[in-house]
N, C-alpha and C. Protein backbone atom coordinates (compact mmCIF):
# COMPACT_ATOMS: atom_id res chain seq x y z
N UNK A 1 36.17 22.69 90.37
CA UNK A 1 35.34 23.81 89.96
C UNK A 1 36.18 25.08 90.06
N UNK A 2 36.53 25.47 88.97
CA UNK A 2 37.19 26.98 88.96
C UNK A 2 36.28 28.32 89.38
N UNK A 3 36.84 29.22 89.36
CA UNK A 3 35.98 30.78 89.94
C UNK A 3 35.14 31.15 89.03
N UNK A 4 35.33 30.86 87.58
CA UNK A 4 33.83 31.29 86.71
C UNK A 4 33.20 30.48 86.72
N UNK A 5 33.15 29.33 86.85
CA UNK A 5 32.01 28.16 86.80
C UNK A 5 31.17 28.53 88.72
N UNK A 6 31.99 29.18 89.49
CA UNK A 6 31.47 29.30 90.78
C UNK A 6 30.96 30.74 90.73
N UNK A 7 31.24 31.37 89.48
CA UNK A 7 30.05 33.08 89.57
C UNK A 7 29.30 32.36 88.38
N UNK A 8 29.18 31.48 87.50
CA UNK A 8 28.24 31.46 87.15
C UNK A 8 26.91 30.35 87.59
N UNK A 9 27.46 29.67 88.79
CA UNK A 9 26.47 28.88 89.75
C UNK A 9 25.75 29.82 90.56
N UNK A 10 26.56 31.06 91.29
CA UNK A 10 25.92 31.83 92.13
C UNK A 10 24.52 32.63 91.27
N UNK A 11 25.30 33.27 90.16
CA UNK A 11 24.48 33.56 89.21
C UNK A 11 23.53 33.19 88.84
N UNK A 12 22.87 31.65 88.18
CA UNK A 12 21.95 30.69 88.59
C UNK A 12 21.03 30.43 89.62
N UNK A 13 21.56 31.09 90.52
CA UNK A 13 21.25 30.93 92.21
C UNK A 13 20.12 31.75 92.66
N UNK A 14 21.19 33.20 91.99
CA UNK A 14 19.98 34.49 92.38
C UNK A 14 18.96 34.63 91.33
N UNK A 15 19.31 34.41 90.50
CA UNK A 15 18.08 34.35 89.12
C UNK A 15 17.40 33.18 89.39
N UNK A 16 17.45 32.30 89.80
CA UNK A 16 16.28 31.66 90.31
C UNK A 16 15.46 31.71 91.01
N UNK A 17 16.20 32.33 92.74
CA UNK A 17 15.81 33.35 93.74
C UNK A 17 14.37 34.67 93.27
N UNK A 18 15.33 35.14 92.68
CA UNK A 18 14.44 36.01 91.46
C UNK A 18 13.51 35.73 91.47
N UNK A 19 13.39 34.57 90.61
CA UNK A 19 12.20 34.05 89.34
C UNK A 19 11.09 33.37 90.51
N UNK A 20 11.94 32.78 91.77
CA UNK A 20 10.90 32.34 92.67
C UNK A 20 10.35 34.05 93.28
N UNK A 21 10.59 35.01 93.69
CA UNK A 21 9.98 35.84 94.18
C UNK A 21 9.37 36.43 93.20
N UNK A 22 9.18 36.58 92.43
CA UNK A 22 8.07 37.19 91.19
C UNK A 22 6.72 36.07 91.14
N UNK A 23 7.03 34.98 91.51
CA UNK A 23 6.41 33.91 90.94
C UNK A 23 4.78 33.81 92.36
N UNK A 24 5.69 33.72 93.37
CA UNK A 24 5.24 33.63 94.67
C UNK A 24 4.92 34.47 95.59
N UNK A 25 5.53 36.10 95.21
CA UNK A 25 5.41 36.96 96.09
C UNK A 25 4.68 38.07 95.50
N UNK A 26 3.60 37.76 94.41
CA UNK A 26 2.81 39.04 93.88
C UNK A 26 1.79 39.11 94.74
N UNK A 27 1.56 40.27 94.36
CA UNK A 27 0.30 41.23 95.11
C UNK A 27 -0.52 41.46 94.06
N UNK A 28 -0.63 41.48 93.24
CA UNK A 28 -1.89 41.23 92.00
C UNK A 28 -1.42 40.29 90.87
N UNK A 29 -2.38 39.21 90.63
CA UNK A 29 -1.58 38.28 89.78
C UNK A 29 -1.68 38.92 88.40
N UNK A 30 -2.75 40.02 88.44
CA UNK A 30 -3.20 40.12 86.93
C UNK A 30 -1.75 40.97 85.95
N UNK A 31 -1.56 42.16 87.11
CA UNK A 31 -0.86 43.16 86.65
C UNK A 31 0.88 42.47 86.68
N UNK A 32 1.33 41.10 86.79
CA UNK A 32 2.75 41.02 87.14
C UNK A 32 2.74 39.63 86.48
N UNK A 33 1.33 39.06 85.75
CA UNK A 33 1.71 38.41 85.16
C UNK A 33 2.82 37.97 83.75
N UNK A 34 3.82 37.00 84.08
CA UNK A 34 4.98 36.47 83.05
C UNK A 34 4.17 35.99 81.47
N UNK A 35 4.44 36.90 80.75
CA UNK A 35 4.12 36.22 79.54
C UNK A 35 4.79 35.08 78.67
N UNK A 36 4.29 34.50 78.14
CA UNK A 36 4.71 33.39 77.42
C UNK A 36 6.20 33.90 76.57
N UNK A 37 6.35 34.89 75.80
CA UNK A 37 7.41 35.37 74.92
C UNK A 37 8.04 36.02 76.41
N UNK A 38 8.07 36.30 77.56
CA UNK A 38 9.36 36.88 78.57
C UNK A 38 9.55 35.68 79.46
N UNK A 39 8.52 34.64 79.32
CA UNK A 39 9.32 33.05 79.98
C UNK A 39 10.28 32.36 78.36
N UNK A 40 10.18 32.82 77.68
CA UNK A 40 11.09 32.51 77.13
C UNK A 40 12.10 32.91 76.38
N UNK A 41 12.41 34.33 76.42
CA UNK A 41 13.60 35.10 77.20
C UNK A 41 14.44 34.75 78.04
N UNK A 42 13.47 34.94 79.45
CA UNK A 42 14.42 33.86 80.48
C UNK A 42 14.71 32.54 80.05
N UNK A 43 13.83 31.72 79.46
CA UNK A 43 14.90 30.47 79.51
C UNK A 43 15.85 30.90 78.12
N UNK A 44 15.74 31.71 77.65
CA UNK A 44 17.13 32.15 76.45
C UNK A 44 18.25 32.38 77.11
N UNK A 45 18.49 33.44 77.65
CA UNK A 45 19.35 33.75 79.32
C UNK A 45 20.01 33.29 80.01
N UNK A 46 19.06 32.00 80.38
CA UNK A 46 20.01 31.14 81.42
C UNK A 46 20.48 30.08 81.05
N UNK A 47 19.99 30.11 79.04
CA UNK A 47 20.50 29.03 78.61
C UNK A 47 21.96 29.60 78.15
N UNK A 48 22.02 30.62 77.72
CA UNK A 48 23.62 31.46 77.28
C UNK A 48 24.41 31.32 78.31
N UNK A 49 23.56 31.49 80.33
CA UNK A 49 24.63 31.44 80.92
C UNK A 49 25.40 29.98 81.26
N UNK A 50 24.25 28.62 80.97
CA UNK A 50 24.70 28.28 81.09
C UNK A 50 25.59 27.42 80.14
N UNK A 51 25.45 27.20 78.67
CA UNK A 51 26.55 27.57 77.42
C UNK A 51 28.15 28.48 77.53
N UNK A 52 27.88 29.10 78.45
CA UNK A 52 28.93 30.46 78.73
C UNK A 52 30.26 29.83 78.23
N UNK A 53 30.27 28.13 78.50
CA UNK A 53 31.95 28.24 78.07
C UNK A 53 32.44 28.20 76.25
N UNK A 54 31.54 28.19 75.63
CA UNK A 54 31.31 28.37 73.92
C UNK A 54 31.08 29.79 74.06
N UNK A 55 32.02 30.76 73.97
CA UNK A 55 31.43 32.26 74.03
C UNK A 55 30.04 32.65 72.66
N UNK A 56 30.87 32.07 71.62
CA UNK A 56 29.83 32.49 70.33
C UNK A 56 28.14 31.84 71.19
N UNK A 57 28.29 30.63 71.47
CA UNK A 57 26.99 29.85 71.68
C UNK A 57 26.38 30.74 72.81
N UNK A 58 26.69 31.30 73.71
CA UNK A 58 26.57 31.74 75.08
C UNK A 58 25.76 33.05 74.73
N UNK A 59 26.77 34.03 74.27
CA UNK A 59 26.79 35.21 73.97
C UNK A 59 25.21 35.26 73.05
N UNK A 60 25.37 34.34 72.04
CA UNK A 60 24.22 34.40 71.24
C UNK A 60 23.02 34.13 71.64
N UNK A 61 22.77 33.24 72.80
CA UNK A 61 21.63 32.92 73.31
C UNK A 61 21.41 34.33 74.50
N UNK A 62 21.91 34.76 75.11
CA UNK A 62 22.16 35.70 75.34
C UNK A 62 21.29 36.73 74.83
N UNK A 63 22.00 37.14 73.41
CA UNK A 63 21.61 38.04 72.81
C UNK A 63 19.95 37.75 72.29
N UNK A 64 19.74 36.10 71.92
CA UNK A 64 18.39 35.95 71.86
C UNK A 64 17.13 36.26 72.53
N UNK A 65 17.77 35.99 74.00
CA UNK A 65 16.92 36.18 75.14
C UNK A 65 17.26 37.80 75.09
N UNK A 66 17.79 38.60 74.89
CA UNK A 66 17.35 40.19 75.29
C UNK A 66 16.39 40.48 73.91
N UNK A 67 16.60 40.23 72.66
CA UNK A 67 15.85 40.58 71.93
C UNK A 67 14.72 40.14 71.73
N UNK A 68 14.28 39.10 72.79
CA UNK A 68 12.75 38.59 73.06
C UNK A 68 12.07 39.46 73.78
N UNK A 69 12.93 39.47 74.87
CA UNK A 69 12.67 40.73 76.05
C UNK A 69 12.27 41.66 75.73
N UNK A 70 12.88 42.39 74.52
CA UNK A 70 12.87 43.67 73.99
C UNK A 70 11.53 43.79 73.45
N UNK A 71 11.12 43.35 72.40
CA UNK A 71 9.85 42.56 71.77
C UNK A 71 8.83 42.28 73.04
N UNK A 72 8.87 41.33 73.72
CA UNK A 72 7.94 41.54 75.08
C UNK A 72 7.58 42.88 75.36
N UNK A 73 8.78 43.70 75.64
CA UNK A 73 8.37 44.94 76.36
C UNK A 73 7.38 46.55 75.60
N UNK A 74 7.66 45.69 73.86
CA UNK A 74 7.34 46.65 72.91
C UNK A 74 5.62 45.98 72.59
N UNK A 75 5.22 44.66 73.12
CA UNK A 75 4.24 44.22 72.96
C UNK A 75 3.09 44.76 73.54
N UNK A 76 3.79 44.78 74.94
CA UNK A 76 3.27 45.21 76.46
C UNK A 76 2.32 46.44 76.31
N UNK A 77 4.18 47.42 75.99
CA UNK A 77 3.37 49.28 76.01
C UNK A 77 2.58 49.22 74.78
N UNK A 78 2.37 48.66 73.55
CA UNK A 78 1.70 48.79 72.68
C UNK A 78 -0.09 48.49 73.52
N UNK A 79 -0.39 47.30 74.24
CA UNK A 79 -1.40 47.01 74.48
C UNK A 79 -1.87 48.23 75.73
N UNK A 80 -0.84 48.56 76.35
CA UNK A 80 -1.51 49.43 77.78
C UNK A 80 -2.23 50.99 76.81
């Protein structure tokens, strides 16, 4: 196992970390609920990181998952 395959395990690590404290540690389920289009973002994300060694493939999923995100977040303020 070389040093990028070991930052991109750690990487994996804390974004899961993450995804478990959002998941488990809310204080109102209503207001922090994950929508369907930003769970799948994240799995866009962690599918680029973990693709990472195909840069085009990586990069692009990547880029998929932020422009879901983006869209999520334009969904969001539209409804509040």
């Amino acid at each position: 196992m070389d040093i990028s395959q070991m930052y991109i395990a750690l990487a994996l690590i804390v974004l899961a970390v993450i995804a478990l404290l959002v998941f488990f540690v809310r204080r109102d389920a209503r207001q922090n609920r994950l929508t369907p289009l930003a769970g799948l973002a994240f799995a866009f994300v962690l599918a680029g990181m973990l693709f990472g060694e195909d840069r085009v493939v990586g990069y692009g999923l990547m880029g998929i998952g932020m422009v879901l995100a983006l869209l999520d977040t334009l969904n969001r303020s539209r409804q509040a």
